[in-house]
PDB file of N, CA and C in Angstrom:
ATOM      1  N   UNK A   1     -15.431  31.175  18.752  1.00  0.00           N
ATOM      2  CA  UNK A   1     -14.154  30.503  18.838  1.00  0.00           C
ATOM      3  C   UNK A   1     -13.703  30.149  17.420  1.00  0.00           C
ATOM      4  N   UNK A   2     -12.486  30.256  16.930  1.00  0.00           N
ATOM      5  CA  UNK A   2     -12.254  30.371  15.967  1.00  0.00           C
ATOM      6  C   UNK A   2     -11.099  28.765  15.738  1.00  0.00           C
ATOM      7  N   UNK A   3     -10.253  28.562  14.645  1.00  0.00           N
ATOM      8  CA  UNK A   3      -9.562  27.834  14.990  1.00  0.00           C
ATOM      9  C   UNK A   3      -7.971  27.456  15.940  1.00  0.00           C
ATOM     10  N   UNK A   4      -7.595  28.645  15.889  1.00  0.00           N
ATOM     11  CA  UNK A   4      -6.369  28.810  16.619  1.00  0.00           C
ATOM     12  C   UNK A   4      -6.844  29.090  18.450  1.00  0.00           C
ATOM     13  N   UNK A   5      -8.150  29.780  18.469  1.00  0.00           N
ATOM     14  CA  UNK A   5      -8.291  29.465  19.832  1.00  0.00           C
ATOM     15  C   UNK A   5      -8.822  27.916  20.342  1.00  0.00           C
ATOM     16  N   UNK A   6      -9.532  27.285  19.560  1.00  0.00           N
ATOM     17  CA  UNK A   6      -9.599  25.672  19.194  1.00  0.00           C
ATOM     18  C   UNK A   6      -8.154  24.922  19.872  1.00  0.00           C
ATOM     19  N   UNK A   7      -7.152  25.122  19.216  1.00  0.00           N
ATOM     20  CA  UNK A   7      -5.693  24.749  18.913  1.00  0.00           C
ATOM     21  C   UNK A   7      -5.421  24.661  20.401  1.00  0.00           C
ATOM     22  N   UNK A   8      -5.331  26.230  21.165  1.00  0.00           N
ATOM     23  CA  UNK A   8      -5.352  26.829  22.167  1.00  0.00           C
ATOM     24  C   UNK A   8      -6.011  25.791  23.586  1.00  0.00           C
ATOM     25  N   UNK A   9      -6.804  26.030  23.674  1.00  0.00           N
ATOM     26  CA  UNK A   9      -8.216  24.688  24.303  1.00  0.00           C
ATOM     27  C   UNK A   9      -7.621  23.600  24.141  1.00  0.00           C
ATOM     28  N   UNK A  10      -6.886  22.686  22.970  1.00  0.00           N
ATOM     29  CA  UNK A  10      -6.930  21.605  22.977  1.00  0.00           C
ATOM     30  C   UNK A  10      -5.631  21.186  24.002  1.00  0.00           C
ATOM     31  N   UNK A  11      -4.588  22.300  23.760  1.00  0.00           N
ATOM     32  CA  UNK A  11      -3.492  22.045  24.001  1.00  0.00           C
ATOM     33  C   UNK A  11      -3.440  22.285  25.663  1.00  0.00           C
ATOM     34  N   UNK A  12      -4.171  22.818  26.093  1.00  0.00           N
ATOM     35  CA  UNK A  12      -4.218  23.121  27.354  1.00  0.00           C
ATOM     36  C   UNK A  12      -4.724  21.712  28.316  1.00  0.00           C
ATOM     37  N   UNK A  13      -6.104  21.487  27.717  1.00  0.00           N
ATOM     38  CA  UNK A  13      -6.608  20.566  28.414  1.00  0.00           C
ATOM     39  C   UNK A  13      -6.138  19.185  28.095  1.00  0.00           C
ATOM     40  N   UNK A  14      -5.414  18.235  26.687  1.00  0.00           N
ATOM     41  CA  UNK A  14      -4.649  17.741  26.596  1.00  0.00           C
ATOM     42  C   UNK A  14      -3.407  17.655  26.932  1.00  0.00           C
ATOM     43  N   UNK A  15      -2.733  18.443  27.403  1.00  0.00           N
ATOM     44  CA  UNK A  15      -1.260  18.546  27.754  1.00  0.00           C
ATOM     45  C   UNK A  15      -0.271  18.495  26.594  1.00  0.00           C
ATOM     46  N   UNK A  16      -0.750  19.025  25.360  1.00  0.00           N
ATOM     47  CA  UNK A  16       0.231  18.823  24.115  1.00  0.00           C
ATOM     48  C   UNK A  16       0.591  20.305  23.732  1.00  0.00           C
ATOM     49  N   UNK A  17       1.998  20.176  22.835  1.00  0.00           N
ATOM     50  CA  UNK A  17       2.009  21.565  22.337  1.00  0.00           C
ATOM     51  C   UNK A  17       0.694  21.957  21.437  1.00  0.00           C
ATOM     52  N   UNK A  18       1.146  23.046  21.161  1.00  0.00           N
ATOM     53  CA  UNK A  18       0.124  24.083  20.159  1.00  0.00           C
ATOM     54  C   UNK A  18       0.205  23.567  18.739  1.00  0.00           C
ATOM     55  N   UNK A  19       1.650  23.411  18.274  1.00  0.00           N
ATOM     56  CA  UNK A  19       1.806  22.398  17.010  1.00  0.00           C
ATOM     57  C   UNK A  19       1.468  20.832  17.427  1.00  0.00           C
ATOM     58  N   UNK A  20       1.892  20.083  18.042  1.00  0.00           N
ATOM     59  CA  UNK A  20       0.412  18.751  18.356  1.00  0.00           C
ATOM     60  C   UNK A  20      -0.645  19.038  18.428  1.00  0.00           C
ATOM     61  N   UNK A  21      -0.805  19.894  18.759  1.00  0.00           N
ATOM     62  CA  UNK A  21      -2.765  19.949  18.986  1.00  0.00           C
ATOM     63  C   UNK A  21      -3.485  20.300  17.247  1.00  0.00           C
ATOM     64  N   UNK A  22      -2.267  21.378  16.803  1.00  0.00           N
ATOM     65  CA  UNK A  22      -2.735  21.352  15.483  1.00  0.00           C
ATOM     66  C   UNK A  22      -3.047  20.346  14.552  1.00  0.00           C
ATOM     67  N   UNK A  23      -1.873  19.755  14.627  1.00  0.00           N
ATOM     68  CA  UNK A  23      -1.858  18.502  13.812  1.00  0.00           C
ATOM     69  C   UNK A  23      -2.624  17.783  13.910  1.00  0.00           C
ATOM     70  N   UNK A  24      -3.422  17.396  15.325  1.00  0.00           N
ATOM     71  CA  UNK A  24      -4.510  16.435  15.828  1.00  0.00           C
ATOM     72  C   UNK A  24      -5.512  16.755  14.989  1.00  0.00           C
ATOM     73  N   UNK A  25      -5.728  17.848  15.297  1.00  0.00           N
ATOM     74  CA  UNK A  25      -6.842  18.612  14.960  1.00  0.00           C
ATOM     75  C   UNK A  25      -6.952  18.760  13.333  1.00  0.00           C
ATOM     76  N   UNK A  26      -6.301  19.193  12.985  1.00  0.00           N
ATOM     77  CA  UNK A  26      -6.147  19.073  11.258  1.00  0.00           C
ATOM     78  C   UNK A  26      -6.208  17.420  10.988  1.00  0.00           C
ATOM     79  N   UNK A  27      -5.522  16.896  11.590  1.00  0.00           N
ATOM     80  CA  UNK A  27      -5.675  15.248  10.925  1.00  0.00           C
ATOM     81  C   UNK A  27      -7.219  14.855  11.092  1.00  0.00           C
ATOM     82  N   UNK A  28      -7.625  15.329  12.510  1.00  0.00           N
ATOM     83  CA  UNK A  28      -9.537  15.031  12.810  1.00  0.00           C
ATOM     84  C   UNK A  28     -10.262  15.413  11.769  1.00  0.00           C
ATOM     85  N   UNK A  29     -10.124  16.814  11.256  1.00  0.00           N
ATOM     86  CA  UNK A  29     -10.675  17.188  10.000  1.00  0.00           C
ATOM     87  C   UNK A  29     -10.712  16.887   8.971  1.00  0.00           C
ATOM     88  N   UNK A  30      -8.909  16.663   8.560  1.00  0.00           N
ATOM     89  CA  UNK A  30      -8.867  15.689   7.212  1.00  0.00           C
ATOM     90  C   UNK A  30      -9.805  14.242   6.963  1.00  0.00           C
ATOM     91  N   UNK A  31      -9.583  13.427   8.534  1.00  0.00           N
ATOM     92  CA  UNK A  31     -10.541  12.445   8.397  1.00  0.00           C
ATOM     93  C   UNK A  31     -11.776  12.514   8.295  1.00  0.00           C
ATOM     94  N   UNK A  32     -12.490  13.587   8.832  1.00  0.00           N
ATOM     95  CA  UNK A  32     -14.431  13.707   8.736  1.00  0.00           C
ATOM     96  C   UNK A  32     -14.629  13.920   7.176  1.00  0.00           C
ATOM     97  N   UNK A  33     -13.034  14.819   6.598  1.00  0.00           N
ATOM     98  CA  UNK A  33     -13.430  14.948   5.171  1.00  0.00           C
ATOM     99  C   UNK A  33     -13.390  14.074   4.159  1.00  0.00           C
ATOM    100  N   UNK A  34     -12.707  13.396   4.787  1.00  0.00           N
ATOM    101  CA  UNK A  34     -12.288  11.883   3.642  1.00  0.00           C
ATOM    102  C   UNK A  34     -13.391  11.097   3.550  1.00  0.00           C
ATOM    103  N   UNK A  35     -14.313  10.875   4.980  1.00  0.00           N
ATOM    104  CA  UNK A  35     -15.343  10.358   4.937  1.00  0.00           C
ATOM    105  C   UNK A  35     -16.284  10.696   4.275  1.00  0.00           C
ATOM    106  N   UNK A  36     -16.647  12.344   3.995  1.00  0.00           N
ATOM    107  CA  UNK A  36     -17.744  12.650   3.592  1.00  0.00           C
ATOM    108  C   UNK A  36     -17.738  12.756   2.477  1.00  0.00           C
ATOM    109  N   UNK A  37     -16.608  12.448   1.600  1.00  0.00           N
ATOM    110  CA  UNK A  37     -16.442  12.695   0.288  1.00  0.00           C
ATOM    111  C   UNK A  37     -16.269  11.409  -0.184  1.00  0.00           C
ATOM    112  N   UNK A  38     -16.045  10.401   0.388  1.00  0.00           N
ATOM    113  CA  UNK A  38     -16.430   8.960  -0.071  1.00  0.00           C
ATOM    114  C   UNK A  38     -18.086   8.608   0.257  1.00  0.00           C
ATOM    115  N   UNK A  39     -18.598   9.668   1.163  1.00  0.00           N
ATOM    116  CA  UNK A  39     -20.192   9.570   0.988  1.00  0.00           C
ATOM    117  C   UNK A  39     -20.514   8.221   2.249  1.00  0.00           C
ATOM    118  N   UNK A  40     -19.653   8.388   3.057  1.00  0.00           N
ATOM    119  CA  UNK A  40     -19.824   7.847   4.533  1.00  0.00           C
ATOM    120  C   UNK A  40     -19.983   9.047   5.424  1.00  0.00           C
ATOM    121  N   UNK A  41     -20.763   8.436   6.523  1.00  0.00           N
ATOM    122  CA  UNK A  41     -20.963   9.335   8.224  1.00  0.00           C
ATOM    123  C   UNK A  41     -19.927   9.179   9.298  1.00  0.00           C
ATOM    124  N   UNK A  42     -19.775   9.984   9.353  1.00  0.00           N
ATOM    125  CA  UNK A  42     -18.853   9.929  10.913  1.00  0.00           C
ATOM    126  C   UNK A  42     -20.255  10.265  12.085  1.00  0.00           C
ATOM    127  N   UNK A  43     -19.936   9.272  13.125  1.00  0.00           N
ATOM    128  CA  UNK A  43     -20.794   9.549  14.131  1.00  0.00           C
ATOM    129  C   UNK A  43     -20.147   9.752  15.352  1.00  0.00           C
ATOM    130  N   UNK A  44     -20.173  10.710  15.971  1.00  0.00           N
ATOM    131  CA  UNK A  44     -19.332  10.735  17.289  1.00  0.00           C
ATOM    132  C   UNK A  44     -20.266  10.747  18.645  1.00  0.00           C
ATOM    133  N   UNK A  45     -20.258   9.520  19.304  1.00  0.00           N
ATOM    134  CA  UNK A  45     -21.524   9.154  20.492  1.00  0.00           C
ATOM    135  C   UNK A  45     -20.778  10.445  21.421  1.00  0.00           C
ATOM    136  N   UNK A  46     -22.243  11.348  21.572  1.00  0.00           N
ATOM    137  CA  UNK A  46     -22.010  12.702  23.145  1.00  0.00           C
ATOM    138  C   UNK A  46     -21.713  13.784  22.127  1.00  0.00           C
ATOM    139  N   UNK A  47     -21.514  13.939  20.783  1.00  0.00           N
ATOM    140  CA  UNK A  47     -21.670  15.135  20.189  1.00  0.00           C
ATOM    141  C   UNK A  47     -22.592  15.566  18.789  1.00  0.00           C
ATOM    142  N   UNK A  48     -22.213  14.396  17.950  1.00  0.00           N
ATOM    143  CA  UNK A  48     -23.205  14.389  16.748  1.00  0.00           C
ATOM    144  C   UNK A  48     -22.798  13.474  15.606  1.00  0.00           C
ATOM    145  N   UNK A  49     -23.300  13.438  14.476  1.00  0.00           N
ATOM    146  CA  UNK A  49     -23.010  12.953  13.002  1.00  0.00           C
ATOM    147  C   UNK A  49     -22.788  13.368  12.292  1.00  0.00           C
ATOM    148  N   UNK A  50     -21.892  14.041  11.138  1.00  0.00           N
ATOM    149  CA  UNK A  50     -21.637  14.252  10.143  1.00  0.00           C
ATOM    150  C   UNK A  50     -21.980  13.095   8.707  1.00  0.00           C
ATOM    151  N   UNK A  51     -22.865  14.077   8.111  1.00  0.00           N
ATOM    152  CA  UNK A  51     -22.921  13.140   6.962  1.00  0.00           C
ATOM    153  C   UNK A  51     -23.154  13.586   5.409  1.00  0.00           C
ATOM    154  N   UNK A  52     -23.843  13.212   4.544  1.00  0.00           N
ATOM    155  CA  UNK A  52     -23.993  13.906   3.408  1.00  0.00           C
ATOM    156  C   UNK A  52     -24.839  13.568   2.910  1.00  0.00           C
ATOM    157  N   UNK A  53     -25.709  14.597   2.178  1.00  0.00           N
ATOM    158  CA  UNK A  53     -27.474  14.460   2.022  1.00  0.00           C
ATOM    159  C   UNK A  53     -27.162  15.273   0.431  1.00  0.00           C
ATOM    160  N   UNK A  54     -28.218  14.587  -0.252  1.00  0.00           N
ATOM    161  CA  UNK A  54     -28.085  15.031  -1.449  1.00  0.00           C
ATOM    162  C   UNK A  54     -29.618  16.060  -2.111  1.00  0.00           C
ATOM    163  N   UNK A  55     -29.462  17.324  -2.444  1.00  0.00           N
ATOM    164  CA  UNK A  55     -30.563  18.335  -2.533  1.00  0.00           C
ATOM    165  C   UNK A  55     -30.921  18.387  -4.231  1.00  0.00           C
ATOM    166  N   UNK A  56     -32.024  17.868  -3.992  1.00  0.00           N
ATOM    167  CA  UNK A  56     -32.559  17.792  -6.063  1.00  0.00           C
ATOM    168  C   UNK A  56     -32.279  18.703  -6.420  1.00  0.00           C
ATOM    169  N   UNK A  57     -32.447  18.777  -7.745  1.00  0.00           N
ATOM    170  CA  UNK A  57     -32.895  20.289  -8.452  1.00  0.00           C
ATOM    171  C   UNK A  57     -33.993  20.852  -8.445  1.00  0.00           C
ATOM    172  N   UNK A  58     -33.833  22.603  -8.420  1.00  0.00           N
ATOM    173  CA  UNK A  58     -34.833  22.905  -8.110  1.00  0.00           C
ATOM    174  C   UNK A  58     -35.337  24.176  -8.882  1.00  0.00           C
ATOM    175  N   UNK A  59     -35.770  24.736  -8.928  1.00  0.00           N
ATOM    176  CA  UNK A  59     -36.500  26.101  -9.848  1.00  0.00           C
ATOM    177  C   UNK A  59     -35.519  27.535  -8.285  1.00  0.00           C
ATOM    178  N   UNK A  60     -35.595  28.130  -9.360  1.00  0.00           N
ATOM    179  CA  UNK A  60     -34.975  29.343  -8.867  1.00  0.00           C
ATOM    180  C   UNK A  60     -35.617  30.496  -8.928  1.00  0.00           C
ATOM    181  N   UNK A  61     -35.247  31.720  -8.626  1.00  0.00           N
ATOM    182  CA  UNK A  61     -35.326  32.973  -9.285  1.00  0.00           C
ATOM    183  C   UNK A  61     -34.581  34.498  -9.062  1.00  0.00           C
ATOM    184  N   UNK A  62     -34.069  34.501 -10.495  1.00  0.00           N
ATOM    185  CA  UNK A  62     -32.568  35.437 -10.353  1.00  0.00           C
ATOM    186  C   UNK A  62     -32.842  36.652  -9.550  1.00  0.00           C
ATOM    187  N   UNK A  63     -32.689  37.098  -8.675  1.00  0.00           N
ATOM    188  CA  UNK A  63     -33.120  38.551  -7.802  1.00  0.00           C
ATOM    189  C   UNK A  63     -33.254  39.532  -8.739  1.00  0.00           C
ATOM    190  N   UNK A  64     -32.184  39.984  -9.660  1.00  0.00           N
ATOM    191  CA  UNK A  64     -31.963  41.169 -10.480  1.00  0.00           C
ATOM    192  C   UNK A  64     -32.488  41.162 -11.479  1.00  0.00           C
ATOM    193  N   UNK A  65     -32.837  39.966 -12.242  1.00  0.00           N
ATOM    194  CA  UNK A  65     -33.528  40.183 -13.361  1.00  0.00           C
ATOM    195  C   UNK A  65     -35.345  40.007 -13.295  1.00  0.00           C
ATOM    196  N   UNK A  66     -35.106  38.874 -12.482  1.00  0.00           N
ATOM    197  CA  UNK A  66     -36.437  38.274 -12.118  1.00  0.00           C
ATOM    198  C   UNK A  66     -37.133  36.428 -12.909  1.00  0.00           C
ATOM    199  N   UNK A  67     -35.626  36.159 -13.121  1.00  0.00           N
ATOM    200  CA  UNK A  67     -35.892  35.454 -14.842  1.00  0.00           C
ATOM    201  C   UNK A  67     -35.812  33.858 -13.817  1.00  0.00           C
ATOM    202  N   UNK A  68     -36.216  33.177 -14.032  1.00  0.00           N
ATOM    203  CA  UNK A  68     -36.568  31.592 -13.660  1.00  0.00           C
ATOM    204  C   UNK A  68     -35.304  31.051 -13.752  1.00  0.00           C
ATOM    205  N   UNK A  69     -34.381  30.526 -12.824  1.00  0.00           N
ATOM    206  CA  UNK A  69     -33.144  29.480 -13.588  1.00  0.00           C
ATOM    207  C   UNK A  69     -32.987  27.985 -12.798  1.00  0.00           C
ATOM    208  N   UNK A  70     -32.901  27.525 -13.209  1.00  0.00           N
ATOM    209  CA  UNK A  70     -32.675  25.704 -12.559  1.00  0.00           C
ATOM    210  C   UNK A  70     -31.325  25.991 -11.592  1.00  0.00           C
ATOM    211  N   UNK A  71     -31.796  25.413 -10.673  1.00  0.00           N
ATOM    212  CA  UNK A  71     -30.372  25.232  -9.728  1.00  0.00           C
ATOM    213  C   UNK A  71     -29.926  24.371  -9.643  1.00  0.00           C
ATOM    214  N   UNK A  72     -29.064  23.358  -9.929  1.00  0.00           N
ATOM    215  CA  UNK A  72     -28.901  21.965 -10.113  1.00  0.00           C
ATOM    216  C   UNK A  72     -28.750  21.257  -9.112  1.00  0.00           C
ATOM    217  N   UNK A  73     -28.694  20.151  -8.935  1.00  0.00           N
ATOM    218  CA  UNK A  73     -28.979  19.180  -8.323  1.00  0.00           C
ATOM    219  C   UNK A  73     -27.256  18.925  -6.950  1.00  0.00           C
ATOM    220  N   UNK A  74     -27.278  18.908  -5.970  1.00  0.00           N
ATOM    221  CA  UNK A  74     -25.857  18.270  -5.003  1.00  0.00           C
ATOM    222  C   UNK A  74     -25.834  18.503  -3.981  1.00  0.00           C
ATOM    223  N   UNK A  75     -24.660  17.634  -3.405  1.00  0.00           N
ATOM    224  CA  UNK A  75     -24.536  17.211  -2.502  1.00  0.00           C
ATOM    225  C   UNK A  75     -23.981  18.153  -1.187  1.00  0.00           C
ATOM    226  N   UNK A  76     -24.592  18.269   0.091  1.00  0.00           N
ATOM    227  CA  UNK A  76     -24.199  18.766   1.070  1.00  0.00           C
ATOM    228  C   UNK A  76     -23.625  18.173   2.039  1.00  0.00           C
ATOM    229  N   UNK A  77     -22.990  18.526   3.185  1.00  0.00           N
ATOM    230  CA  UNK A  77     -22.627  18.540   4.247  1.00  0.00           C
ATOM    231  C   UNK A  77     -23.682  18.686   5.605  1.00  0.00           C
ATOM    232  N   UNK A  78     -23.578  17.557   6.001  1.00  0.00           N
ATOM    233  CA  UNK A  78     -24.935  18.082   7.566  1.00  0.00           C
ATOM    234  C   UNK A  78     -24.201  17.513   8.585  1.00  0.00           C
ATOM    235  N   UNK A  79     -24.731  18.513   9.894  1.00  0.00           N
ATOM    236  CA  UNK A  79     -24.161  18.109  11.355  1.00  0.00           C
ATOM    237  C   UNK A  79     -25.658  17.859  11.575  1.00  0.00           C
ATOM    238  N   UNK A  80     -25.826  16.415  12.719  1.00  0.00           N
ATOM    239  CA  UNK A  80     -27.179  16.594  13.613  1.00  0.00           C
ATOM    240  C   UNK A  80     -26.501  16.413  14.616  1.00  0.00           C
ATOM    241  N   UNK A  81     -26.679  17.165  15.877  1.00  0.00           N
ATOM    242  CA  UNK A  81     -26.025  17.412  17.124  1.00  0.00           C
ATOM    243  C   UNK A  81     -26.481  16.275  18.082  1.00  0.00           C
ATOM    244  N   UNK A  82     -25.938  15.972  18.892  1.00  0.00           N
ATOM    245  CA  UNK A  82     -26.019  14.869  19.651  1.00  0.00           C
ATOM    246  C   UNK A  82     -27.134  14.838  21.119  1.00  0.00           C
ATOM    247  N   UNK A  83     -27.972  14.106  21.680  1.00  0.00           N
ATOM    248  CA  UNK A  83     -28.309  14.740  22.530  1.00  0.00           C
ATOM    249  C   UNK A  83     -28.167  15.525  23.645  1.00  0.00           C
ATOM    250  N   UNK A  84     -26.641  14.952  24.440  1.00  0.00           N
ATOM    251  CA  UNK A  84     -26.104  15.309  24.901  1.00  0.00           C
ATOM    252  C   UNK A  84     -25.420  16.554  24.798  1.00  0.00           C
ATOM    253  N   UNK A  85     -25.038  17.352  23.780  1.00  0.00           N
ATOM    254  CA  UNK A  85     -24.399  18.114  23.243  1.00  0.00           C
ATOM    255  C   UNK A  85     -24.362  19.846  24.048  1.00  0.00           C
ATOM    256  N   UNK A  86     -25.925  19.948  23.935  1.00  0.00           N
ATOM    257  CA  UNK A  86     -25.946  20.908  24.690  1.00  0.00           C
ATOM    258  C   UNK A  86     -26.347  21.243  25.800  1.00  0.00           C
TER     259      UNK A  86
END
């Protein structure tokens, strides 16, 4: 499922147009992103958490050459799914 069939789904089972559902939907996103980039969790009880975990630095090694390089140190994005979920 992609996002426009997303859009699709929402608008059906909400009763909104296709442009409301977008907008919902884009505003939902904008908000999980605002959160995670101020380095807060969104938790949604019956599906999961979004949050942000931070990955040290670490030793590497270049495929093509074979040569050692540092990978530096940042920050990710994590879903843990809810129990309910599936």
């Amino acid at each position: 499922m992609n996002k426009t069939d997303l859009v699709k789904k929402i608008s059906e089972k909400a009763g909104l147009s296709q442009a409301d559902s977008k907008k919902a939907l884009e505003a939902t996103l904008d908000s999980i992103k605002e959160a995670l980039a101020a380095n807060d969790s969104v938790a949604l009880i019956g599906f999961g958490t979004f949050s942000v975990t931070e990955r040290p630095a670490r030793q590497g090694i270049n495929p093509r050459t074979k040569e050692t390089i540092e990978i530096a140190a940042k920050k990710v994005a994590k879903f843990k799914a809810g129990a309910s979920l599936i």
